[in-house]
Protein backbone atom coordinates (compact mmCIF):
# COMPACT_ATOMS: atom_id res chain seq x y z
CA UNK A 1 140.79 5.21 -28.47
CA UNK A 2 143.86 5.54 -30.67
CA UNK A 3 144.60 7.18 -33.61
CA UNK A 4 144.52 3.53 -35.49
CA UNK A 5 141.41 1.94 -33.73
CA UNK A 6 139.63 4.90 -34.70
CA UNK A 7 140.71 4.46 -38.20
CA UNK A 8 139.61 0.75 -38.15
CA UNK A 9 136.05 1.78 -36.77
CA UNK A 10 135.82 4.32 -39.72
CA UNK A 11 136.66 1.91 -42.06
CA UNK A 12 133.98 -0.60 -40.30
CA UNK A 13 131.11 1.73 -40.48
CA UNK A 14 132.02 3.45 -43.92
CA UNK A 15 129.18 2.25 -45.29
CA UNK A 16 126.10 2.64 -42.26
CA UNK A 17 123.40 5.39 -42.63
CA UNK A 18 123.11 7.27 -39.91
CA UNK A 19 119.04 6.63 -37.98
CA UNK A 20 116.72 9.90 -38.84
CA UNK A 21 116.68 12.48 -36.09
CA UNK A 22 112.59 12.14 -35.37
CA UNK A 23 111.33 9.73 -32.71
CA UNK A 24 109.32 7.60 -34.08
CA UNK A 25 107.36 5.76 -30.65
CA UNK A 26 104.34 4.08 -31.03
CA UNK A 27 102.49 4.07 -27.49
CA UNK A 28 99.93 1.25 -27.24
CA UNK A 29 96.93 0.59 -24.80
CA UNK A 30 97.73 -1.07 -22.08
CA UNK A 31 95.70 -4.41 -22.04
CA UNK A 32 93.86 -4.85 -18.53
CA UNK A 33 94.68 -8.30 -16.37
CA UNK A 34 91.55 -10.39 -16.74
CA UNK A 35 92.10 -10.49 -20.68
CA UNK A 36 95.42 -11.76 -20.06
CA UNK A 37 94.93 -13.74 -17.37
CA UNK A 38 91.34 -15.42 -19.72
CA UNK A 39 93.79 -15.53 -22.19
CA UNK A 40 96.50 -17.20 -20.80
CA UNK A 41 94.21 -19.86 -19.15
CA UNK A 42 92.89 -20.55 -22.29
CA UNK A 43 95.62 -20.96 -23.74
CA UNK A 44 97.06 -23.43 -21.53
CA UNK A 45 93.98 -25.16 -21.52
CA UNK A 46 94.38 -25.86 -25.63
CA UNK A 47 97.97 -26.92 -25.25
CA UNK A 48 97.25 -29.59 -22.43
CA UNK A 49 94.41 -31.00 -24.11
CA UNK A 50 95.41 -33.60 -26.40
CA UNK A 51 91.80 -34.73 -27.64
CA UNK A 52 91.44 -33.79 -31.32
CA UNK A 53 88.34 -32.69 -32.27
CA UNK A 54 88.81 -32.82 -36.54
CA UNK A 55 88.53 -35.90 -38.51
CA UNK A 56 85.50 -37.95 -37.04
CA UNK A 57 83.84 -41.44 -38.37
CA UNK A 58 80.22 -41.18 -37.03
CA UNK A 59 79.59 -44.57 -35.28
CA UNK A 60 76.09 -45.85 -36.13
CA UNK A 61 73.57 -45.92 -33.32
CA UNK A 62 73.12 -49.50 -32.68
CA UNK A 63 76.85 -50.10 -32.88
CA UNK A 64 77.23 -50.59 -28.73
CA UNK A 65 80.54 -48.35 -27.35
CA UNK A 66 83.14 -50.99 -26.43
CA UNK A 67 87.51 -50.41 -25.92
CA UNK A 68 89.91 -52.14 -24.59
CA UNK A 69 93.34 -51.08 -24.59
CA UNK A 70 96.32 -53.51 -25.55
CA UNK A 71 97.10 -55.28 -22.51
CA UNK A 72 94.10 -55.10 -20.80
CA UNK A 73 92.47 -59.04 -19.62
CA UNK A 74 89.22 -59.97 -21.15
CA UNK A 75 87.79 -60.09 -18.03
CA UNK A 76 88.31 -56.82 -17.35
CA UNK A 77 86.26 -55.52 -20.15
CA UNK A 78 83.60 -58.53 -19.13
CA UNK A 79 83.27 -57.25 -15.52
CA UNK A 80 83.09 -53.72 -16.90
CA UNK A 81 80.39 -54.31 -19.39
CA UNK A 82 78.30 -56.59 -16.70
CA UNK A 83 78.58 -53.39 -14.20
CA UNK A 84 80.49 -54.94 -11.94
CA UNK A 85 82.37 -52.09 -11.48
CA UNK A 86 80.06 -49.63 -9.52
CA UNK A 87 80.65 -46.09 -11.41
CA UNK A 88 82.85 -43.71 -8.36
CA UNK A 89 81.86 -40.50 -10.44
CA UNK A 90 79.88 -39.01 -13.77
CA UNK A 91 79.99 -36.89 -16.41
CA UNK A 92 76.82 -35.72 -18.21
CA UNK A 93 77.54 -33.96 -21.37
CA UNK A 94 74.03 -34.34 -22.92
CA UNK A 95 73.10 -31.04 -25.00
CA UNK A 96 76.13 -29.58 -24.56
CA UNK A 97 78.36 -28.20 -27.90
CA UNK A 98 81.29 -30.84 -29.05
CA UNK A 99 84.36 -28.63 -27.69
CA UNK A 100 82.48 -27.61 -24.34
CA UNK A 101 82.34 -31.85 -24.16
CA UNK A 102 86.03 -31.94 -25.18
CA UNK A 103 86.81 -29.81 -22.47
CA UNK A 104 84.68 -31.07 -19.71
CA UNK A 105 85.89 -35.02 -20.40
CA UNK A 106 89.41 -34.09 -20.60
CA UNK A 107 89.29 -32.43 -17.09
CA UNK A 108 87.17 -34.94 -15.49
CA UNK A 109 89.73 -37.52 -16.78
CA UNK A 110 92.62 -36.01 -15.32
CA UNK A 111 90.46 -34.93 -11.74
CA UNK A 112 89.26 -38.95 -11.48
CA UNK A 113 93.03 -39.74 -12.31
CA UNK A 114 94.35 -37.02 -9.49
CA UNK A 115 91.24 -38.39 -6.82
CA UNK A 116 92.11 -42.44 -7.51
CA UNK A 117 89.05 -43.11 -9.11
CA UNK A 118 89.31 -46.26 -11.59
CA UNK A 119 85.37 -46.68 -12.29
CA UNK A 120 83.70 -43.85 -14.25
CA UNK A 121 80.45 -43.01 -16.05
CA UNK A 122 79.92 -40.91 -18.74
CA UNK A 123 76.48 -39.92 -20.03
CA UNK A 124 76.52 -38.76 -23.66
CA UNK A 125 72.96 -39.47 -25.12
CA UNK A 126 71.59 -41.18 -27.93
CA UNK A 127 70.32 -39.75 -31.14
CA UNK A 128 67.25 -41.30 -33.32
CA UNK A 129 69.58 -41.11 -36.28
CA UNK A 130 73.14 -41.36 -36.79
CA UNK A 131 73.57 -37.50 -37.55
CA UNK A 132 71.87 -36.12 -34.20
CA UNK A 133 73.96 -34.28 -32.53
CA UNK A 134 73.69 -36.94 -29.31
CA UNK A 135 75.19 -39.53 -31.52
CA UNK A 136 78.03 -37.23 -33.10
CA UNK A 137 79.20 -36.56 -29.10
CA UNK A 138 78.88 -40.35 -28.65
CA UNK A 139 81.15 -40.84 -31.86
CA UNK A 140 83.38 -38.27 -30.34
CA UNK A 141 83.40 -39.52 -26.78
CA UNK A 142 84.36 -43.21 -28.09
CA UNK A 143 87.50 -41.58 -30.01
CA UNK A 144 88.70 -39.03 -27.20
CA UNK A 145 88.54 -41.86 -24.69
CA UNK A 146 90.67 -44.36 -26.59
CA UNK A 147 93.40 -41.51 -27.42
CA UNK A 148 93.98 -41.24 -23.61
CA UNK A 149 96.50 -43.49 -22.01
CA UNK A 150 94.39 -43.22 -18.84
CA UNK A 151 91.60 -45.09 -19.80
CA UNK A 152 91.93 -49.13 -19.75
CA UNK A 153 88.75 -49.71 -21.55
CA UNK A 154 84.86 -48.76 -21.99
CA UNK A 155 81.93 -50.17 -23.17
CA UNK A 156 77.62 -49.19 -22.76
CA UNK A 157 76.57 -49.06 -20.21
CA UNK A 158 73.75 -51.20 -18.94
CA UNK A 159 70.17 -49.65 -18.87
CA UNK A 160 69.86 -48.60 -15.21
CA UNK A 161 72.35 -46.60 -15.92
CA UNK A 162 71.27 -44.82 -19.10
CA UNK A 163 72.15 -47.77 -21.32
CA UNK A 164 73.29 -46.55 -24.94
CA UNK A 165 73.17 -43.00 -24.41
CA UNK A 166 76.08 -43.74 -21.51
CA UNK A 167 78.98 -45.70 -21.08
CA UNK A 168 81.23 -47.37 -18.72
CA UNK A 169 84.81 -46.22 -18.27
CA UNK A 170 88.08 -48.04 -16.40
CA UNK A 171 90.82 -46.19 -15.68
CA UNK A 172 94.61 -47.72 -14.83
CA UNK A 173 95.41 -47.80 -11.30
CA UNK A 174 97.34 -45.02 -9.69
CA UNK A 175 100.84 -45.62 -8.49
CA UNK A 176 100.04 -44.78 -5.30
CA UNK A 177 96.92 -47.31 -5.58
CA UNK A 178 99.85 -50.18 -7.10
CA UNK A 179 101.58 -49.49 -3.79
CA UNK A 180 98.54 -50.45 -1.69
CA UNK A 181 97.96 -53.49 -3.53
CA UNK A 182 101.21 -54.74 -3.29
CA UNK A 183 101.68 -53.75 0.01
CA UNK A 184 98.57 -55.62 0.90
CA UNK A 185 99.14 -58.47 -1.37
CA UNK A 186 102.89 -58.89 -0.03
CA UNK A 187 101.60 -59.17 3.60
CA UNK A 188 99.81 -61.97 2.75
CA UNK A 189 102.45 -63.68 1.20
CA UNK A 190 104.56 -63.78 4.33
């Protein structure tokens, strides 16, 4: 270094105070893996979860369950709520805490969506009264379902299958499964 750089790098640091001579180290606990790990998961698990679980307006108990997303025929919802559509899979989330049932639907949304499953049903119970905690889940369960794009549209389901305390669910087709049907569509076509 010359003479003059030295004198610039004087100049520079003419006014820095110099670090204390004593180490000051702070040595921590190493966290084992399974916290992280649990951690980590759960973590990942509240991020990819979109379903809120604040705000709720408690739907009264004799108002029947019924959605239908923009787009989505008449008929569809028609066939649906006659049980037309024979349920491939179910979810039971009777007596089970509100964010244990915002878990559980979430997942078995997105594993009917990954197995090409369009016909669903979910059993959430019925309450006496519009505070039971059956009828808060239902409430819940009608306003998770409609904030995900999956699902085409749901309504009660009929009493063999647990009537009010249950309800239907459609999901869109697969794009995979809109292959299939055009491939089997266009065939005929020919």
């Amino acid at each position: 270094m010359s003479n003059e750089d030295k004198g610039f790098f004087e100049q520079a640091m003419a006014d820095v105070i110099p670090l204390s001579g004593q180490q000051q180290t702070l040595y921590l606990q190493p966290q084992s893996q399974v916290d992280k790990r649990a951690r980590r998961d759960a973590l990942a698990q509240s991020e990819e979860n979109p379903l809120s679980s604040d705000f709720l307006t408690i739907i009264p108990g004799d108002t029947p369950l019924e959605y239908k997303r923009e787009g989505i025929q008449q008929g569809v919802l028609d066939k649906l709520r006659s049980g037309r559509y024979a349920p491939q899979a179910s979810l039971h989330l009777l007596r089970r805490p509100v964010e244990a049932c915002r878990q559980e639907l979430y997942r078995f949304i997105m594993l009917a969506e990954k197995e090409n499953l369009r016909s669903l049903l979910i059993v959430h119970g019925r309450g006496r009264d519009d505070e039971s905690h059956a009828n808060i889940v239902r409430s819940y369960v009608a306003k998770w379902l409609a904030q995900l794009e999956q699902v085409q549209a749901f309504c009660r389901a009929l009493p063999r299958d647990g009537g009010e305390g249950a309800c239907y669910v459609t999901l869109r087709k697969s794009a995979a499964a809109k292959a299939d049907n055009f491939e089997r569509h266009a065939k005929r076509s020919r």
